[in-house]
C-alpha atoms as a PDB file:
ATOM      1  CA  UNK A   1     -23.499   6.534  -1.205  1.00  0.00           C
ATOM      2  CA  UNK A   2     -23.933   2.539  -2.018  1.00  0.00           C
ATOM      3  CA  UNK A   3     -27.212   2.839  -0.841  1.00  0.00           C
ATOM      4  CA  UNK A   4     -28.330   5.668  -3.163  1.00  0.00           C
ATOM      5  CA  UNK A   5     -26.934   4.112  -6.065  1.00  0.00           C
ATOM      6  CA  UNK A   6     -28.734   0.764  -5.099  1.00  0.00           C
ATOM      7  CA  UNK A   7     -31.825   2.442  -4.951  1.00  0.00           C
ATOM      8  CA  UNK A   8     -31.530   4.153  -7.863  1.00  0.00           C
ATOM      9  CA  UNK A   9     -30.437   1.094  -9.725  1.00  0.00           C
ATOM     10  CA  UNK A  10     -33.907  -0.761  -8.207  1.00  0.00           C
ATOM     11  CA  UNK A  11     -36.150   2.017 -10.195  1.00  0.00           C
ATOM     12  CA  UNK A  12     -36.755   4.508  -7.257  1.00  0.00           C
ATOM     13  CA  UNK A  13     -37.147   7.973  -8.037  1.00  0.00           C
ATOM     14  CA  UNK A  14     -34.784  11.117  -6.657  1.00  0.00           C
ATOM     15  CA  UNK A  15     -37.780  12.182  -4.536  1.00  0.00           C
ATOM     16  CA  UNK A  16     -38.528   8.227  -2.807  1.00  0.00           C
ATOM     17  CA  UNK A  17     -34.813   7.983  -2.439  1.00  0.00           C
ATOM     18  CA  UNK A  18     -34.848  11.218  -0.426  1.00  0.00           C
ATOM     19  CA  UNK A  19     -37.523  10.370   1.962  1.00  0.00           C
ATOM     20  CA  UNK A  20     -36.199   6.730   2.610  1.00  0.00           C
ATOM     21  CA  UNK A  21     -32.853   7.687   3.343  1.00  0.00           C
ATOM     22  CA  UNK A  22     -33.644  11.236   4.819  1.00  0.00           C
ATOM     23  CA  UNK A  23     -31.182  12.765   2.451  1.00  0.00           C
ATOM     24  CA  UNK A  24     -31.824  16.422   0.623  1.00  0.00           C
ATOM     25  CA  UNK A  25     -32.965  15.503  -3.024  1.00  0.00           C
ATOM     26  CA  UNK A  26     -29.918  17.286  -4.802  1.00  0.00           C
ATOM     27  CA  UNK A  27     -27.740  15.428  -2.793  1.00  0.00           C
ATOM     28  CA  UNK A  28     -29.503  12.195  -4.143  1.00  0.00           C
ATOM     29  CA  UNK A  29     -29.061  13.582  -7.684  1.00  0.00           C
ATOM     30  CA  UNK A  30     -25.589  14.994  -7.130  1.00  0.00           C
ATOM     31  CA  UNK A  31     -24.364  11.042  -6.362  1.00  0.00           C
ATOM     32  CA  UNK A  32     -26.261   8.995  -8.850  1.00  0.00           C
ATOM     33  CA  UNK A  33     -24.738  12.087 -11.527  1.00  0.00           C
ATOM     34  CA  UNK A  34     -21.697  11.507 -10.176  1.00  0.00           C
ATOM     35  CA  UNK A  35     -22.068   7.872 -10.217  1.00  0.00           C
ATOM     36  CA  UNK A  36     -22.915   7.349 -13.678  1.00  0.00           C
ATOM     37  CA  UNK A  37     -20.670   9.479 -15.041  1.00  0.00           C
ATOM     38  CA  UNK A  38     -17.753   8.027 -13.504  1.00  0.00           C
ATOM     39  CA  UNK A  39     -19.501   4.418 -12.659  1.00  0.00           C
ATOM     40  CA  UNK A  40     -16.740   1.666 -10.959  1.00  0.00           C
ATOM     41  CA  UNK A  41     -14.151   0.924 -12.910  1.00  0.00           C
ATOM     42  CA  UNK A  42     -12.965  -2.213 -11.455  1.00  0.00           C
ATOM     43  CA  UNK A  43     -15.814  -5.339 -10.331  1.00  0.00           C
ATOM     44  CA  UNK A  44     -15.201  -6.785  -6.994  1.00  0.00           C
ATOM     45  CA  UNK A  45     -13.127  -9.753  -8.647  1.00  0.00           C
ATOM     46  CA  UNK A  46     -10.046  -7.383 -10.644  1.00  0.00           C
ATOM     47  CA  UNK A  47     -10.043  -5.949  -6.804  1.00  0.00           C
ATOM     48  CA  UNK A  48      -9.322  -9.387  -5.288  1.00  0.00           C
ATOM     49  CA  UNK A  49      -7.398 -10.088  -8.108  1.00  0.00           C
ATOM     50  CA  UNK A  50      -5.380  -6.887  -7.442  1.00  0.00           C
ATOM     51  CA  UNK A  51      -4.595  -7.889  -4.024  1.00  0.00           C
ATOM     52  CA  UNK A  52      -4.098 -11.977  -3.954  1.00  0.00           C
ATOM     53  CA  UNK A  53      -1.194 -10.235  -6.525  1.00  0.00           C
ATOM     54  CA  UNK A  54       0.058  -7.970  -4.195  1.00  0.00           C
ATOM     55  CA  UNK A  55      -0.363 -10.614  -1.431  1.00  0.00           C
ATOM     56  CA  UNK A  56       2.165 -13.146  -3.413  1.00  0.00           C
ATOM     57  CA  UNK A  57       4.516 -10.597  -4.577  1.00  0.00           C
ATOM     58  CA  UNK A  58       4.465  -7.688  -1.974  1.00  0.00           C
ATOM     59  CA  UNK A  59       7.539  -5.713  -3.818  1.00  0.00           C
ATOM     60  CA  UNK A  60       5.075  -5.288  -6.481  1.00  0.00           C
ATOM     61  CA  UNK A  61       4.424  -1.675  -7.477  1.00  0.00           C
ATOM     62  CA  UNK A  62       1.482   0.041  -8.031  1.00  0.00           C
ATOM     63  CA  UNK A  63       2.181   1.420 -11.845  1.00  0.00           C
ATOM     64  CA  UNK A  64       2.900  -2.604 -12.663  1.00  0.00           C
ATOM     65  CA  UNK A  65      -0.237  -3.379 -10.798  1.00  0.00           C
ATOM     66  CA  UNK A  66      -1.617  -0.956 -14.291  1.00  0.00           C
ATOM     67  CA  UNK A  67       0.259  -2.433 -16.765  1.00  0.00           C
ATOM     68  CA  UNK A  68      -1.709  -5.904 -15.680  1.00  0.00           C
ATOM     69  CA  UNK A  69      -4.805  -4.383 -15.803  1.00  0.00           C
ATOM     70  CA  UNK A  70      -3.584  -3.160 -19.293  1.00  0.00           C
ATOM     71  CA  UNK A  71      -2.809  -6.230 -20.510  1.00  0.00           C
ATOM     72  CA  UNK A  72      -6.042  -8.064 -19.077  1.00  0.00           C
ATOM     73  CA  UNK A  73      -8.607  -5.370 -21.229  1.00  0.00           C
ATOM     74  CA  UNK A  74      -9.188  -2.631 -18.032  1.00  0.00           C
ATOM     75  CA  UNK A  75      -7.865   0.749 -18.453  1.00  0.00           C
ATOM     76  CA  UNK A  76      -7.555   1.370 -14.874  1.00  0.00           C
ATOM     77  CA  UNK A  77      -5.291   4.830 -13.696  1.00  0.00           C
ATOM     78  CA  UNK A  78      -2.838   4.850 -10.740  1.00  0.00           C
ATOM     79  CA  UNK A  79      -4.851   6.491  -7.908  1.00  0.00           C
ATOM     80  CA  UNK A  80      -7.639   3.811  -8.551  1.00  0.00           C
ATOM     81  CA  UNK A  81      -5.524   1.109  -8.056  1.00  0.00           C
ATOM     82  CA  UNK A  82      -3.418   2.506  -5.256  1.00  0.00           C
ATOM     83  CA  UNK A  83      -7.139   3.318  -4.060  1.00  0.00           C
ATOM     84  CA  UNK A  84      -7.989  -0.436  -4.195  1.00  0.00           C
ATOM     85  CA  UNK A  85      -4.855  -1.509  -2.192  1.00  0.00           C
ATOM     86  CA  UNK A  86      -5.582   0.840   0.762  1.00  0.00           C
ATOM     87  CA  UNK A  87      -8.800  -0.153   0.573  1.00  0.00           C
ATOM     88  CA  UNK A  88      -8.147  -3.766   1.583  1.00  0.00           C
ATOM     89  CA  UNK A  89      -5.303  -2.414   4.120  1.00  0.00           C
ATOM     90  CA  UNK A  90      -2.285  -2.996   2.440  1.00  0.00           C
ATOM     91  CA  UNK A  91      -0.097   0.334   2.195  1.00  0.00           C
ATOM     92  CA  UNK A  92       2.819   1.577   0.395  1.00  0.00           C
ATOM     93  CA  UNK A  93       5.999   2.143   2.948  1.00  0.00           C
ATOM     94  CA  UNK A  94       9.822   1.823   2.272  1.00  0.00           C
ATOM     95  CA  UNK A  95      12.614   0.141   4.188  1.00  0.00           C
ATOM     96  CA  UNK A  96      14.171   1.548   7.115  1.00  0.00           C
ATOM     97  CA  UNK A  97      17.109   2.858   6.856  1.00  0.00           C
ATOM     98  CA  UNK A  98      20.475   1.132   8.618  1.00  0.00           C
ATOM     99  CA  UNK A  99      21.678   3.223  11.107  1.00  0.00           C
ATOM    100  CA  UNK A 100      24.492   4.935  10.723  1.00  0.00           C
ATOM    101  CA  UNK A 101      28.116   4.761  13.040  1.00  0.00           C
ATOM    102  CA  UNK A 102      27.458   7.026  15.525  1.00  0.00           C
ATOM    103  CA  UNK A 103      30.362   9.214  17.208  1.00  0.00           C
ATOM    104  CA  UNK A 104      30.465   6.833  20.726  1.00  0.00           C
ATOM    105  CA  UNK A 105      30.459   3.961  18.189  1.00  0.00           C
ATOM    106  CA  UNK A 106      33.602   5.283  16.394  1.00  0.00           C
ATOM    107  CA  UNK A 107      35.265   5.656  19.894  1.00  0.00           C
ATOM    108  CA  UNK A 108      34.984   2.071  20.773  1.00  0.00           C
ATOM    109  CA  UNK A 109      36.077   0.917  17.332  1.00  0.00           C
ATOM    110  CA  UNK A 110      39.102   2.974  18.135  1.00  0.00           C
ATOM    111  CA  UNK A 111      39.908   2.179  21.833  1.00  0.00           C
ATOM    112  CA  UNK A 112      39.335  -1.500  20.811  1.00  0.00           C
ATOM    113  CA  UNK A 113      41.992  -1.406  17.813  1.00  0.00           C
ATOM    114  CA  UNK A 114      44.401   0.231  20.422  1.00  0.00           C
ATOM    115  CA  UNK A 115      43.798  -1.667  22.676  1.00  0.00           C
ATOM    116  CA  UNK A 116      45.212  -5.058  20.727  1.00  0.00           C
ATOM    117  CA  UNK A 117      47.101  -3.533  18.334  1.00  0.00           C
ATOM    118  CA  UNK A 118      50.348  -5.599  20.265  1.00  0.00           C
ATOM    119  CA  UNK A 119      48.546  -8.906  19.358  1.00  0.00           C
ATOM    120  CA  UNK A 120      50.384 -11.457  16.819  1.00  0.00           C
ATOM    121  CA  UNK A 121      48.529 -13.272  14.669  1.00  0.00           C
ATOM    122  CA  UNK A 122      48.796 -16.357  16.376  1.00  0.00           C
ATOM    123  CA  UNK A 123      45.962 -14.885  18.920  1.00  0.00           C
ATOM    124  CA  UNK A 124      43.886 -13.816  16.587  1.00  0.00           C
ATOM    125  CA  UNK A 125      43.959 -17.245  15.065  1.00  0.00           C
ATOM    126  CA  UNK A 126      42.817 -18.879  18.962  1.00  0.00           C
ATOM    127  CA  UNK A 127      40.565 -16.401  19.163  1.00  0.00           C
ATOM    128  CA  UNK A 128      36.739 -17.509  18.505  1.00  0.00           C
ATOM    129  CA  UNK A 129      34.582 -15.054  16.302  1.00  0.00           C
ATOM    130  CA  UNK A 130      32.100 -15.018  19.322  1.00  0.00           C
ATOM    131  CA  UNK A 131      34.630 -13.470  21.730  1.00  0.00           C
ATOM    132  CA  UNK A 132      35.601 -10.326  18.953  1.00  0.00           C
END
């Protein structure tokens, strides 16, 4: 698609385009339509702009990613931007989750209270954290 656009952008016409890049013709005027209606919103430098931000900050979300762009002049809408990021590699993920006590877990807790439930403090006190 770059190409086309390129071309088209040098002066060529639909048909020369075509030939060149052994394309059908109404898929060369399908893209450049589609291109200058829509056109890029963001220039290569708001992209790397996007991403030294998300680079610094990585908890950074993608609708305050939009509100910069807001307050900078671009009106720029979510997918775009979340566009950008995956463009340069950097995807959206949450934290795993802690595991949760599982039933043999439970057991040991148990047999291990039991099992110095006789103790006096002063043993506890003797006791290293290491060794609990």
């Amino acid at each position: 698609m770059g190409k086309i656009v390129d071309l088209h952008k040098s002066g060529s016409s639909l048909g020369a385009i075509s030939r060149c890049l052994k394309v059908p013709c109404s898929s060369v005027q399908t893209i450049i339509h589609k291109y200058k209606q829509d056109g890029n919103v963001l220039c290569p430098r708001d992209e790397r702009a996007l991403v030294q931000n998300v680079h610094i900050n990585p908890i950074t979300k993608a609708k305050g990613l939009v509100k910069m762009l807001a307050e900078a002049g671009k009106s720029v809408s979510l997918s775009t931007v979340k566009r950008v990021l995956y463009r340069h590699g950097l995807k959206g993920h949450s934290t795993r989750k802690k595991p949760l006590l599982q039933k043999k877990h439970k057991k040991a807790r148990l047999m291990f209270a039991n099992a110095h439930r006789d103790k006096d403090l002063n043993f506890w006190r003797h006791c290293s954290k290491g060794t609990i």
